[in-house]
N, C-alpha and C. Protein backbone atom coordinates (compact mmCIF):
# COMPACT_ATOMS: atom_id res chain seq x y z
N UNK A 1 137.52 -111.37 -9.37
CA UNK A 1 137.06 -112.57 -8.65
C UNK A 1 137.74 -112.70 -7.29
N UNK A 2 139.17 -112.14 -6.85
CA UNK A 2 139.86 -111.93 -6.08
C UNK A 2 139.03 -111.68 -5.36
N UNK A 3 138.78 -110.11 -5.24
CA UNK A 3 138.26 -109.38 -4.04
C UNK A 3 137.12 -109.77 -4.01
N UNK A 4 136.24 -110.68 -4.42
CA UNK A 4 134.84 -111.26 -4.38
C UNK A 4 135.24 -112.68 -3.66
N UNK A 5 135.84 -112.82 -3.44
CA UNK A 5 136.13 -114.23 -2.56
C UNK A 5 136.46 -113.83 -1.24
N UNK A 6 137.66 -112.86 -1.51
CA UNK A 6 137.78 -111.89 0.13
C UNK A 6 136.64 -111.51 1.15
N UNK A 7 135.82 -111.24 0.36
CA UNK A 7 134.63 -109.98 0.21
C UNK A 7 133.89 -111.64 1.32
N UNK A 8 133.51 -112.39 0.52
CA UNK A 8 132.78 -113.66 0.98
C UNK A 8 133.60 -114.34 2.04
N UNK A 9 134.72 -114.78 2.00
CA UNK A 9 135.54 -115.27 2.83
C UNK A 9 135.22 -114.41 4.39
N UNK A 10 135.50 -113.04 4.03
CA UNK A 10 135.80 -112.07 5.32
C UNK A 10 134.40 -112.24 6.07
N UNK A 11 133.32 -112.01 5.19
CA UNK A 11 131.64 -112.57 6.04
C UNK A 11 131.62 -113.94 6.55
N UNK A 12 132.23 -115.20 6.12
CA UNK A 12 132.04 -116.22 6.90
C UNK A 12 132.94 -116.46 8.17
N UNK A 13 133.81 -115.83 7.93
CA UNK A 13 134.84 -115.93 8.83
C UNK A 13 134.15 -115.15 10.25
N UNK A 14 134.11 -114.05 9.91
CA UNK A 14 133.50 -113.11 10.98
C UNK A 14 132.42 -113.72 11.58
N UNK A 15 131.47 -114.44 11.19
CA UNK A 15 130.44 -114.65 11.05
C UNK A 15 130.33 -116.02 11.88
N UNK A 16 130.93 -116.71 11.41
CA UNK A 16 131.28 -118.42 11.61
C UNK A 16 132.75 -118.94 12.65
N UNK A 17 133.79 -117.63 12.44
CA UNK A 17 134.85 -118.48 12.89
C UNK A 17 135.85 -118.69 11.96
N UNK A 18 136.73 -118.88 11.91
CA UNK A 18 137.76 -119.34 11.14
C UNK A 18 138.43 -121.04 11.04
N UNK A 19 137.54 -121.81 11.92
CA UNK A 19 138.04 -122.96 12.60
C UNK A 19 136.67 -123.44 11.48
N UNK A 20 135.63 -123.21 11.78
CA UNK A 20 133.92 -123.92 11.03
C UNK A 20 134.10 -123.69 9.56
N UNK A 21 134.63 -122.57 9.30
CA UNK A 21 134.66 -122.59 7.29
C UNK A 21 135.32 -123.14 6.98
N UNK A 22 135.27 -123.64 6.13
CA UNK A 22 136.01 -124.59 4.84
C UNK A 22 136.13 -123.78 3.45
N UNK A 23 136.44 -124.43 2.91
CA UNK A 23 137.62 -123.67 1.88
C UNK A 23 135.75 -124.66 0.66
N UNK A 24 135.51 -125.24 0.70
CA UNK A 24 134.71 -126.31 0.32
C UNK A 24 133.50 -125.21 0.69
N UNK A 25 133.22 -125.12 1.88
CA UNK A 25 131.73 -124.15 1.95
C UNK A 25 131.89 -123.20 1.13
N UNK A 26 133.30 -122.26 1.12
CA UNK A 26 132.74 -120.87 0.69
C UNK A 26 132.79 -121.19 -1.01
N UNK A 27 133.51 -122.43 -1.35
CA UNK A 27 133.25 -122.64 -3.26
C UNK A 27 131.95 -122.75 -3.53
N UNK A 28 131.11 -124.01 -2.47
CA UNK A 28 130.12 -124.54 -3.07
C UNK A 28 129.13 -123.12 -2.67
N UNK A 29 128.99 -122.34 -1.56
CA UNK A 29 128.05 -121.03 -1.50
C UNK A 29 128.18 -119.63 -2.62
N UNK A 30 129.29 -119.92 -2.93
CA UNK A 30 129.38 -118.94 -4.04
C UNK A 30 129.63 -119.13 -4.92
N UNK A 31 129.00 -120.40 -5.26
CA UNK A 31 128.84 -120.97 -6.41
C UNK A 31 130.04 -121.15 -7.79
N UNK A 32 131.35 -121.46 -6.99
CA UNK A 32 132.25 -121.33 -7.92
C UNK A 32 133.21 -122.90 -7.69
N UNK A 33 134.02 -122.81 -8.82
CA UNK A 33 134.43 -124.46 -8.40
C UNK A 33 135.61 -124.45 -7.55
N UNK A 34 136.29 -125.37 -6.48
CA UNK A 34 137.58 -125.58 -5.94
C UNK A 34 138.30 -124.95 -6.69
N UNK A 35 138.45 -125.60 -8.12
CA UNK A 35 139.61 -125.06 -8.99
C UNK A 35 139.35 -123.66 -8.90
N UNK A 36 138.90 -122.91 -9.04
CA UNK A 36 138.99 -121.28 -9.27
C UNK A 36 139.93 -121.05 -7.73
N UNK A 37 139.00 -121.26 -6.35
CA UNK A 37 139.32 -120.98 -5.22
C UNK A 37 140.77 -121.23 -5.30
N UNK A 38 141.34 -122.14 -5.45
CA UNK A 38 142.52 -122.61 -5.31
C UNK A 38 143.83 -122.17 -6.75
N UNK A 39 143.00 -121.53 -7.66
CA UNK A 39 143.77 -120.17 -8.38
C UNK A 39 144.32 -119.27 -7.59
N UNK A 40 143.74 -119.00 -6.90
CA UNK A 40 144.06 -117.23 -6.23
C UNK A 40 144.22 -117.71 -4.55
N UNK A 41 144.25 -118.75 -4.27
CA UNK A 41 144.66 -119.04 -2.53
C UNK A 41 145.05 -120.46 -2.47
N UNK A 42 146.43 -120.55 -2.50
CA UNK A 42 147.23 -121.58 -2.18
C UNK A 42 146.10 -122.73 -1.14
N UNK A 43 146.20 -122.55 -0.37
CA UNK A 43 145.47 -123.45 0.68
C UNK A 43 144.49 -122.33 1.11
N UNK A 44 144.04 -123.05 2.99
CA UNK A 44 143.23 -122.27 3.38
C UNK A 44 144.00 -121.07 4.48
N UNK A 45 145.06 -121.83 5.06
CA UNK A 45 146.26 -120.60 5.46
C UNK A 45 146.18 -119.35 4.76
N UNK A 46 146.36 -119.41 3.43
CA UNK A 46 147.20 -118.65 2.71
C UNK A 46 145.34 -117.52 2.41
N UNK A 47 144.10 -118.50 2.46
CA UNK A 47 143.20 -117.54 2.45
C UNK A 47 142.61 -116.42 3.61
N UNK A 48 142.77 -117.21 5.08
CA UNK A 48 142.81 -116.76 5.84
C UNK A 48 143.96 -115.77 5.67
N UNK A 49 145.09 -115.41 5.87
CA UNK A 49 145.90 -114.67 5.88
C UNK A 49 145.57 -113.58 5.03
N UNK A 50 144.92 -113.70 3.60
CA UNK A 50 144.55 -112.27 2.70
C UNK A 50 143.49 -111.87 3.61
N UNK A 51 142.71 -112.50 3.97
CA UNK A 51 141.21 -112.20 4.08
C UNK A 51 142.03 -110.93 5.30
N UNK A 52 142.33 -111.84 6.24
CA UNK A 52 142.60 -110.83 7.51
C UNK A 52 143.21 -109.42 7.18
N UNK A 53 144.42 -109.05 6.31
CA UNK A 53 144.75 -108.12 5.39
C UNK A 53 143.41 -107.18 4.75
N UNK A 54 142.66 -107.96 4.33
CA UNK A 54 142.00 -107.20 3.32
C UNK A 54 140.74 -106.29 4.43
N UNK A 55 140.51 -107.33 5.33
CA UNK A 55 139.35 -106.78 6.82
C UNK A 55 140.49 -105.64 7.35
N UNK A 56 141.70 -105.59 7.75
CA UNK A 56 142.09 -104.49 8.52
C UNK A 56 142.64 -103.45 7.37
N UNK A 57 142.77 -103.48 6.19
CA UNK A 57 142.97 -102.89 5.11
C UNK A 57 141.61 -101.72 4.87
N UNK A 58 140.03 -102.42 4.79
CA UNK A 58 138.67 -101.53 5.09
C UNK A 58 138.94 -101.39 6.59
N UNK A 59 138.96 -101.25 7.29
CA UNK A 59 138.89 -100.81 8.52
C UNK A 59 139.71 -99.59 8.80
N UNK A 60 141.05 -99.67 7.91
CA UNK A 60 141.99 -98.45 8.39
C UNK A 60 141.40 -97.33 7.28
N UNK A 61 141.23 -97.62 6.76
CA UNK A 61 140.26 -96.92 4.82
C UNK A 61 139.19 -96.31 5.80
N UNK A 62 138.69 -96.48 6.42
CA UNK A 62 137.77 -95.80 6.86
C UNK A 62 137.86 -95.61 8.42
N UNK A 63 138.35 -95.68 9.29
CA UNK A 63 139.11 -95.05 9.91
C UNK A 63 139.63 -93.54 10.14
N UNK A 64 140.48 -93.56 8.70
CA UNK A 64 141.03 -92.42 7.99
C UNK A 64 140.12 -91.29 7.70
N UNK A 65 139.11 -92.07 7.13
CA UNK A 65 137.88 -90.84 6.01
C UNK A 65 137.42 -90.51 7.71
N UNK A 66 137.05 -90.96 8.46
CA UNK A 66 136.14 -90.93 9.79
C UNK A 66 137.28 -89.82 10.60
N UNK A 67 138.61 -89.73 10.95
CA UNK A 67 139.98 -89.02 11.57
C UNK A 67 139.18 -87.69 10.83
N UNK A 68 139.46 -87.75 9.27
CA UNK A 68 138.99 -86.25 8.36
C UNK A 68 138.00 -85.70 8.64
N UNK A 69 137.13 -85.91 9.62
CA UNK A 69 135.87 -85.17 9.62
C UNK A 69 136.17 -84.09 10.71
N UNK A 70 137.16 -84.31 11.70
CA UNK A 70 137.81 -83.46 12.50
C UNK A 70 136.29 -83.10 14.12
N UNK A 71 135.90 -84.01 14.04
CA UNK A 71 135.13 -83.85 15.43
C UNK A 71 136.46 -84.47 16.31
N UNK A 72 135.65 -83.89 17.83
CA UNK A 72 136.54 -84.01 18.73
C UNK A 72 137.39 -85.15 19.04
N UNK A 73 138.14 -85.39 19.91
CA UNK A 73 138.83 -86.93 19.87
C UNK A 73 137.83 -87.91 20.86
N UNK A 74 137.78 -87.06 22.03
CA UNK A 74 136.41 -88.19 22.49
C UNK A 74 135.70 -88.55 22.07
N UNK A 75 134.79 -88.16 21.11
CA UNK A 75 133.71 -88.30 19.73
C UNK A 75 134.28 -89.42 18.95
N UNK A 76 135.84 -88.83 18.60
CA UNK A 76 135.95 -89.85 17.80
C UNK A 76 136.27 -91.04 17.85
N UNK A 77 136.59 -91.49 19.56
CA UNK A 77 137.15 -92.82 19.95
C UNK A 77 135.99 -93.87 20.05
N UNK A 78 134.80 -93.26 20.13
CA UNK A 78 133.57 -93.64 20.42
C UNK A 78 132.94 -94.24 19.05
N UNK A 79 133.39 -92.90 18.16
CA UNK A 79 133.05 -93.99 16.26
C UNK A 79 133.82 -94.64 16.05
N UNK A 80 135.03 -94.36 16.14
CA UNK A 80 135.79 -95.84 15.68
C UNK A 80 135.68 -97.05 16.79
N UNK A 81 135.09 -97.16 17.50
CA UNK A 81 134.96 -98.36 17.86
C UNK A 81 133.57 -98.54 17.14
N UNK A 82 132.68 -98.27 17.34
CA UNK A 82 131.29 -98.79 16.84
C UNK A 82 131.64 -99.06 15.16
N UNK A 83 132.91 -98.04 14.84
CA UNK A 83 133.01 -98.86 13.28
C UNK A 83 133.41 -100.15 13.02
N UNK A 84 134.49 -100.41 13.86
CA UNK A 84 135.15 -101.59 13.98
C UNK A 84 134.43 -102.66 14.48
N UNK A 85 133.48 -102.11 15.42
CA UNK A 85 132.73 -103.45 15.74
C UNK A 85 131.36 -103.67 14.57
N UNK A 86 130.74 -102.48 13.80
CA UNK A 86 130.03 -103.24 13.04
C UNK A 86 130.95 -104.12 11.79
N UNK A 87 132.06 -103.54 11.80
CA UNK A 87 132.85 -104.39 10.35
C UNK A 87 132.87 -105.78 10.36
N UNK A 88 133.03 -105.75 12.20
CA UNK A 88 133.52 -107.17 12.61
C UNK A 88 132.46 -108.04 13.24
N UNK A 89 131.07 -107.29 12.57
CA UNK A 89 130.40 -108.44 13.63
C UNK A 89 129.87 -108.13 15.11
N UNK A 90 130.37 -107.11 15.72
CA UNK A 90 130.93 -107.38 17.50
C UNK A 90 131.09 -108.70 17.28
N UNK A 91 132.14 -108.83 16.96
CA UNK A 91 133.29 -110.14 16.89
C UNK A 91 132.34 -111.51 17.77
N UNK A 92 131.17 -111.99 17.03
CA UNK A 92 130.32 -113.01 17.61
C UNK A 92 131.35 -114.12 18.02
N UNK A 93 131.98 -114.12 16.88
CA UNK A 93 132.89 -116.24 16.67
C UNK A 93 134.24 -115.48 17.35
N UNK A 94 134.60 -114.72 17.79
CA UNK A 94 135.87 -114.65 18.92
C UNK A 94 137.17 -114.37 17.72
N UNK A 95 137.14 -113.87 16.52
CA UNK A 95 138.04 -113.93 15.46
C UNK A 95 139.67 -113.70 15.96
N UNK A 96 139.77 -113.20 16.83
CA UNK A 96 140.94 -113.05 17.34
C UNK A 96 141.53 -114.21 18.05
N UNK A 97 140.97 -114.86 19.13
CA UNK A 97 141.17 -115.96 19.71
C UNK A 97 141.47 -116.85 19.11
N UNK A 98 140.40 -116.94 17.93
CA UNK A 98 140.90 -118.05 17.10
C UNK A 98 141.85 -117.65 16.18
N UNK A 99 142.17 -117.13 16.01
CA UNK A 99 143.47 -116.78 14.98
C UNK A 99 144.37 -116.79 15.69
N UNK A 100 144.49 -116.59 17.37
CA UNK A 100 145.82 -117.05 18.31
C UNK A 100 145.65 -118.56 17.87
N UNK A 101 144.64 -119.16 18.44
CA UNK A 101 144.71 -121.09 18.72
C UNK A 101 144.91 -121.80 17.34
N UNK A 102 144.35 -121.48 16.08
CA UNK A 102 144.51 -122.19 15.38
C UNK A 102 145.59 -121.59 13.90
N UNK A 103 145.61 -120.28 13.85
CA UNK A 103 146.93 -119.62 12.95
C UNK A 103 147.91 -118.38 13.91
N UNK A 104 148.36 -118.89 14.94
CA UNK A 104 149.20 -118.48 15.55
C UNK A 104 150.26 -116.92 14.76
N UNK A 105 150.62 -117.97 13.73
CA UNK A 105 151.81 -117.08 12.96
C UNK A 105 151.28 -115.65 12.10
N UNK A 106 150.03 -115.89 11.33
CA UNK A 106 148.83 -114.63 11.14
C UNK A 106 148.69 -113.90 12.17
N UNK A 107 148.39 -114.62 13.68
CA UNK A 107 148.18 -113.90 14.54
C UNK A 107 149.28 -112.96 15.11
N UNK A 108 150.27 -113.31 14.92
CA UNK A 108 151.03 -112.81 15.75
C UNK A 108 151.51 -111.42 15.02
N UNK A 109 151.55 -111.87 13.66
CA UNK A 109 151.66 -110.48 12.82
C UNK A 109 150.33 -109.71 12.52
N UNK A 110 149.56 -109.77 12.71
CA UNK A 110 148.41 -109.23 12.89
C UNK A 110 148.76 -107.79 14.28
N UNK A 111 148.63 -108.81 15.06
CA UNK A 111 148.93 -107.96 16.26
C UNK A 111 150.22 -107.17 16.63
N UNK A 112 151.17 -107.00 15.91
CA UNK A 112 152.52 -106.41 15.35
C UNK A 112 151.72 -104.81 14.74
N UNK A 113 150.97 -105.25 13.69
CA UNK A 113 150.13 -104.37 12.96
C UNK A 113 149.45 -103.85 13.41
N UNK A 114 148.31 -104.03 14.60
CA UNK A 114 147.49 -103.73 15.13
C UNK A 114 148.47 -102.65 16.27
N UNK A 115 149.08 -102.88 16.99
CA UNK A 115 149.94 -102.25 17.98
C UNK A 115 150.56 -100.72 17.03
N UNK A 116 151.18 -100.94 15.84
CA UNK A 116 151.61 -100.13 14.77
C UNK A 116 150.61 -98.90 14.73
N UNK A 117 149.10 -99.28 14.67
CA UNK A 117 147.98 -98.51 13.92
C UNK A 117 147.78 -97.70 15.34
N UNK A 118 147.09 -98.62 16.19
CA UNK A 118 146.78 -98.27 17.64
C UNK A 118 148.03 -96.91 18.37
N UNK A 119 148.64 -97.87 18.30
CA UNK A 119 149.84 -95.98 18.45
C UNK A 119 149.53 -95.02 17.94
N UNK A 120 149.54 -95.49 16.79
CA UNK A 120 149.79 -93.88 15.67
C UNK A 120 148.17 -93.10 16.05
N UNK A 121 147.60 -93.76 15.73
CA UNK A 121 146.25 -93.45 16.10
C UNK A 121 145.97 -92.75 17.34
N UNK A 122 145.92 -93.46 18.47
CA UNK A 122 145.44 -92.81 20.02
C UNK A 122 146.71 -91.98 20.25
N UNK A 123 147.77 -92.08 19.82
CA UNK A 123 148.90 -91.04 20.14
C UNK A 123 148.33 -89.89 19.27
N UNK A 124 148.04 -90.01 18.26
CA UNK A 124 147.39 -88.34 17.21
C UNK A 124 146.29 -88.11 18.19
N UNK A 125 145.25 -88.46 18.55
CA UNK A 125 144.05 -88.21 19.59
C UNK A 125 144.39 -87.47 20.45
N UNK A 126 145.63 -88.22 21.62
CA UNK A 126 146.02 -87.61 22.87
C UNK A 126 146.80 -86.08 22.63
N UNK A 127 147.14 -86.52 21.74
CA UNK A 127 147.99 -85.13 21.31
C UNK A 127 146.62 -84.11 21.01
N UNK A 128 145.82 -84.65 20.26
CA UNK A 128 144.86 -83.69 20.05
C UNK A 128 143.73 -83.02 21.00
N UNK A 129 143.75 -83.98 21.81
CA UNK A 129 143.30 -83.76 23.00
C UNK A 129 143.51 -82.64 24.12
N UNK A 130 145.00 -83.03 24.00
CA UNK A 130 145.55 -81.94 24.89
C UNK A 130 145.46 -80.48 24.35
N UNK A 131 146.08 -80.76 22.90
CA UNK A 131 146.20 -78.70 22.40
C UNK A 131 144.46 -78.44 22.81
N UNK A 132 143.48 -79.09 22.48
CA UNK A 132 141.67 -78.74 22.76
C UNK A 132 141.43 -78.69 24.04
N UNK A 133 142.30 -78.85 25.21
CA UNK A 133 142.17 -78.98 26.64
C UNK A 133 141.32 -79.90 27.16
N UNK A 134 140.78 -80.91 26.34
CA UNK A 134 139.80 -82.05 26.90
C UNK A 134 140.63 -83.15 27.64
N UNK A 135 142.21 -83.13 27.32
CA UNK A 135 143.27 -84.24 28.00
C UNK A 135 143.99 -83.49 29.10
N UNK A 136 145.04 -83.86 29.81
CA UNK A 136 145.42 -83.43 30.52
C UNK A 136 146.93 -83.19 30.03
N UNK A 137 147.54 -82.08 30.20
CA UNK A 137 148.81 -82.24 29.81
C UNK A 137 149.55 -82.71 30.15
N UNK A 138 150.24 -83.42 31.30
CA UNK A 138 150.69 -84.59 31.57
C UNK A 138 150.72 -85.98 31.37
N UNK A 139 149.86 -86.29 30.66
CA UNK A 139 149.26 -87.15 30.48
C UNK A 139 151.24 -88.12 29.43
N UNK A 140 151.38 -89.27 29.96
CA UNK A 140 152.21 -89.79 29.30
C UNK A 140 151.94 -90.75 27.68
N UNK A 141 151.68 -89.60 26.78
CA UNK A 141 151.00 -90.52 25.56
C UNK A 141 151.55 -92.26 25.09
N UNK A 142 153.33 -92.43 25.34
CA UNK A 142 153.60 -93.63 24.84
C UNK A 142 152.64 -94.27 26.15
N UNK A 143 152.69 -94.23 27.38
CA UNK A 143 152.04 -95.59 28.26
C UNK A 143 151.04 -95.21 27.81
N UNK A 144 150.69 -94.06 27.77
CA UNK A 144 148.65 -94.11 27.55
C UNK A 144 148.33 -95.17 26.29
N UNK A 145 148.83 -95.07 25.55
CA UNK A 145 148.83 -95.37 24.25
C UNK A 145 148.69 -97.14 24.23
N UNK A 146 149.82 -97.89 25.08
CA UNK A 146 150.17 -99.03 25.20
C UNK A 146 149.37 -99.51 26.09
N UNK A 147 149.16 -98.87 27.18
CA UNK A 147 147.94 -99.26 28.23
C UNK A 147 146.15 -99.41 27.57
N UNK A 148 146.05 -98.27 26.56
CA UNK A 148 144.95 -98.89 25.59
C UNK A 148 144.95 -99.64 24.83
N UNK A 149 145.96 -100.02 24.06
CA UNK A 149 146.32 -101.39 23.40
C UNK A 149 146.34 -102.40 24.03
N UNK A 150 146.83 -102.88 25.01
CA UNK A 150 146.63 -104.02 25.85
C UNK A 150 145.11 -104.39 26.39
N UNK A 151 144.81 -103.31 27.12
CA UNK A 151 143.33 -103.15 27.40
C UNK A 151 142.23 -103.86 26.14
N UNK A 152 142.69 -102.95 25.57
CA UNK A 152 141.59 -103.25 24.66
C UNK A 152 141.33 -104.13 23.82
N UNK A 153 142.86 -105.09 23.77
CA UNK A 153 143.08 -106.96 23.33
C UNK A 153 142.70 -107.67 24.20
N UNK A 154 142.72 -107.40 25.48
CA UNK A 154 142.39 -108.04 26.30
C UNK A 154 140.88 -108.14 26.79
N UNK A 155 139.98 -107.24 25.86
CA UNK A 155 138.84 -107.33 26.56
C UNK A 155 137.81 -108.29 25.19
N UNK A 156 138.89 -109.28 23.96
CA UNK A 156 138.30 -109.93 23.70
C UNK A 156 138.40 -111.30 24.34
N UNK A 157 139.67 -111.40 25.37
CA UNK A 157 140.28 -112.72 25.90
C UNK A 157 138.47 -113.29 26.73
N UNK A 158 138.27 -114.32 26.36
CA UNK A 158 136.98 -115.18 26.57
C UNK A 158 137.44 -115.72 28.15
N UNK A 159 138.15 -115.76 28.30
CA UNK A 159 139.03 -116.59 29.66
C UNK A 159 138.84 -115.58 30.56
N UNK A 160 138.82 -114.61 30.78
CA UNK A 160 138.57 -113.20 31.56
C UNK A 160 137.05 -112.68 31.15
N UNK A 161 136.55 -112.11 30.06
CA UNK A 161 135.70 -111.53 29.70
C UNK A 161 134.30 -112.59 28.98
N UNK A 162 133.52 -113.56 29.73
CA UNK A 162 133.17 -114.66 29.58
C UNK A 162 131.91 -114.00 28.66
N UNK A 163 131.64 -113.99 26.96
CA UNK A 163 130.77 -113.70 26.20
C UNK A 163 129.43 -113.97 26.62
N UNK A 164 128.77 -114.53 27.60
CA UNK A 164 127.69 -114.93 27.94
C UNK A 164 127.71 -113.90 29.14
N UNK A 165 128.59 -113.59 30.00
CA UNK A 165 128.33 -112.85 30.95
C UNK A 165 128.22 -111.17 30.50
N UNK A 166 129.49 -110.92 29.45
CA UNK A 166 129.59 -109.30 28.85
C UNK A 166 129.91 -109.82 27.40
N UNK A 167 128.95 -108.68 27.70
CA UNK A 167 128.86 -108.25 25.88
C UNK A 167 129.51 -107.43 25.58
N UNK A 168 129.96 -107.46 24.50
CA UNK A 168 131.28 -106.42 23.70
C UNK A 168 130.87 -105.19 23.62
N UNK A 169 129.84 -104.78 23.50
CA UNK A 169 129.38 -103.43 23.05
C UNK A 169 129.35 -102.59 24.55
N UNK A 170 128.99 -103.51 25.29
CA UNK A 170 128.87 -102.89 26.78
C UNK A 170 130.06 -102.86 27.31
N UNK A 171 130.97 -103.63 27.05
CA UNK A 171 132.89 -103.90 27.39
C UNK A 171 133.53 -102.77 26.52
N UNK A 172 133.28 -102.47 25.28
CA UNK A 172 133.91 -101.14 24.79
C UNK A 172 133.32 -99.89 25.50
N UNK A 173 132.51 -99.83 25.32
CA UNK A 173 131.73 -98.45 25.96
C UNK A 173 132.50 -98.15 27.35
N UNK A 174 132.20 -99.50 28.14
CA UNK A 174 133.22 -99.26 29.86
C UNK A 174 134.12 -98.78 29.45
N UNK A 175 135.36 -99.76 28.69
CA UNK A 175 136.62 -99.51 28.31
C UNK A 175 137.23 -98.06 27.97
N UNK A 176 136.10 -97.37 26.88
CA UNK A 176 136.59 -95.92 26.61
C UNK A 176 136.06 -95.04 27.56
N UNK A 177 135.06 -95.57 28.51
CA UNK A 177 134.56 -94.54 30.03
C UNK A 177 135.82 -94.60 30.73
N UNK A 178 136.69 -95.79 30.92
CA UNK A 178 137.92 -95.51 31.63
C UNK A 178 138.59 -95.13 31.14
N UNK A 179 139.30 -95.36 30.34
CA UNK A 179 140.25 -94.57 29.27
C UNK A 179 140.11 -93.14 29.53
N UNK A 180 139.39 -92.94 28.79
CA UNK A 180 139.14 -91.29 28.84
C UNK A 180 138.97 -90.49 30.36
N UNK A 181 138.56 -91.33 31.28
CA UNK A 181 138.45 -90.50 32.64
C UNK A 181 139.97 -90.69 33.52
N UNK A 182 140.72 -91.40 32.61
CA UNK A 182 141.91 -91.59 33.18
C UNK A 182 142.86 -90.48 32.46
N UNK A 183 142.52 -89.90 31.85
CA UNK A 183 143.63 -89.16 31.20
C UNK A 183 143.10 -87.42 30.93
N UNK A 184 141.46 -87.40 30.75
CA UNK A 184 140.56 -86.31 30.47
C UNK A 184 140.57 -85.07 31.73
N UNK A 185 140.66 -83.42 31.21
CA UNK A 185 140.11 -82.62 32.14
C UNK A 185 139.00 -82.63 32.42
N UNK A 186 138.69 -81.49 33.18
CA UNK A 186 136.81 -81.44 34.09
C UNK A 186 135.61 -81.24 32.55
N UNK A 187 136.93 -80.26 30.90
CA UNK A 187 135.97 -80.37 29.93
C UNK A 187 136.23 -81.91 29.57
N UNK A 188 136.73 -82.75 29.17
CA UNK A 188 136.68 -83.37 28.45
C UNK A 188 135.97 -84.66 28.93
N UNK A 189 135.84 -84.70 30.63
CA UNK A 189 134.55 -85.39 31.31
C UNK A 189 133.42 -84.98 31.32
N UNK A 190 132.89 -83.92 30.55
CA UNK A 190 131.52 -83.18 30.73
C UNK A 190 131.09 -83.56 29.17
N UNK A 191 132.20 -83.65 28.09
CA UNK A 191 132.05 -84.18 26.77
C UNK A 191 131.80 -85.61 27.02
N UNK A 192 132.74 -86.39 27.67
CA UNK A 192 132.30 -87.50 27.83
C UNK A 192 131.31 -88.31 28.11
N UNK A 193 130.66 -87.77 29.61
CA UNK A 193 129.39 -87.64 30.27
C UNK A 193 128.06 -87.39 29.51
N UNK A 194 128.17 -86.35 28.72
CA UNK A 194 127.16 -86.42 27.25
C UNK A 194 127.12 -87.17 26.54
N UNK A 195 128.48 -87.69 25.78
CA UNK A 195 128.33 -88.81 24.88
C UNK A 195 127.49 -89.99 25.66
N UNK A 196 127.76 -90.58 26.89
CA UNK A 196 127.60 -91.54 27.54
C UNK A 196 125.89 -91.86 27.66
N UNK A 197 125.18 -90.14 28.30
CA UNK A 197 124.21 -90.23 27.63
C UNK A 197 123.25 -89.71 26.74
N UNK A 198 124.05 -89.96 25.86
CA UNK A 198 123.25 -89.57 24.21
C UNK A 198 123.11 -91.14 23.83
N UNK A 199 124.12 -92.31 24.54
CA UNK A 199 124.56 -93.32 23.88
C UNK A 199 122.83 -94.00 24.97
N UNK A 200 122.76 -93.83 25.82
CA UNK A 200 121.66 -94.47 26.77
C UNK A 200 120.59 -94.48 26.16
N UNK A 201 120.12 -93.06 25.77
CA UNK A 201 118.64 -92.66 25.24
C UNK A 201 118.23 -92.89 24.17
């Protein structure tokens, strides 16, 4: 019943926001009583907080299986975003924002975690990049690494990146066109340049 509340929780949230659900909507939609909900999640803090766990928990789960298939790293910076953004929605209700404004302390360890993954991750890429000659060998992996992490938190900030003006799908796509032309040889811009349009047509 746990992971079936997660499971429901993580769709309204994504979906709605974290500020609009109630602890009350997701009993009475899934047809179960307060009392159960409030078995297995202290308050609504304490549900928000699994839920967010359990969303970057599938996300790194597959992630992983997606790393194993061993296509290139440009290839693969390109699926894991489109994975992450279908998991999440392309983050309609701003899930991050609001988890700064209204659970700060989730947030902040969230993004502790997120910084953790994001390293390990685009640092294995760059590295992989380079032995395949698509990166440049100079290339400084810790800033590269941190300079895409920032970047790429920052391109949900609503205050800069106004959702009515850009759309997320078109803000990632830019995002990894710079990325990658900032760090890529003459092959790994000609890989790029294909992906870019395979992604058009």
């Amino acid at each position: 019943m746990k992971e079936k509340i997660l499971q429901y929780a993580a769709d309204k949230f994504l979906s709605h926001g974290f500020k609009s659900v109630t602890m009350d909507d997701i009993a009475s939609e899934m047809g179960v009583s307060k009392k159960t909900l409030y078995q297995h999640f202290s308050n609504k803090t304490a549900l928000v907080k699994e839920t967010v766990t359990f969303v970057m928990s599938n996300i790194n789960c597959n992630i992983d299986l997606l790393r194993q298939e061993g296509i290139n790293p440009i290839s693969e910076l390109f699926k894991v975003i489109s994975l992450v953004q279908h998991t999440l929605k392309d983050e309609k209700s701003s899930p991050q924002f609001q988890l700064m404004k209204y659970y700060p302390k989730i947030y902040n360890a969230v993004r502790q975690e997120q910084f953790f993954i994001i390293e390990q991750c685009i640092g294995d890429n760059i590295r992989r990049g380079i032995q395949q000659g698509i990166y440049r060998e100079d290339v400084d992996i810790s800033l590269a690494t941190r300079f895409y992490f920032n970047g790429m938190m920052e391109l949900k900030n609503s205050d800069i990146f106004s959702p009515q003006q850009y759309h997320m799908p078109v803000l990632m796509t830019s995002f990894l066109e710079y990325h990658v032309r900032a760090i890529a040889t003459s092959k790994g811009v000609k890989i790029l340049e294909d992906i870019l349009k395979e992604r058009e047509s």
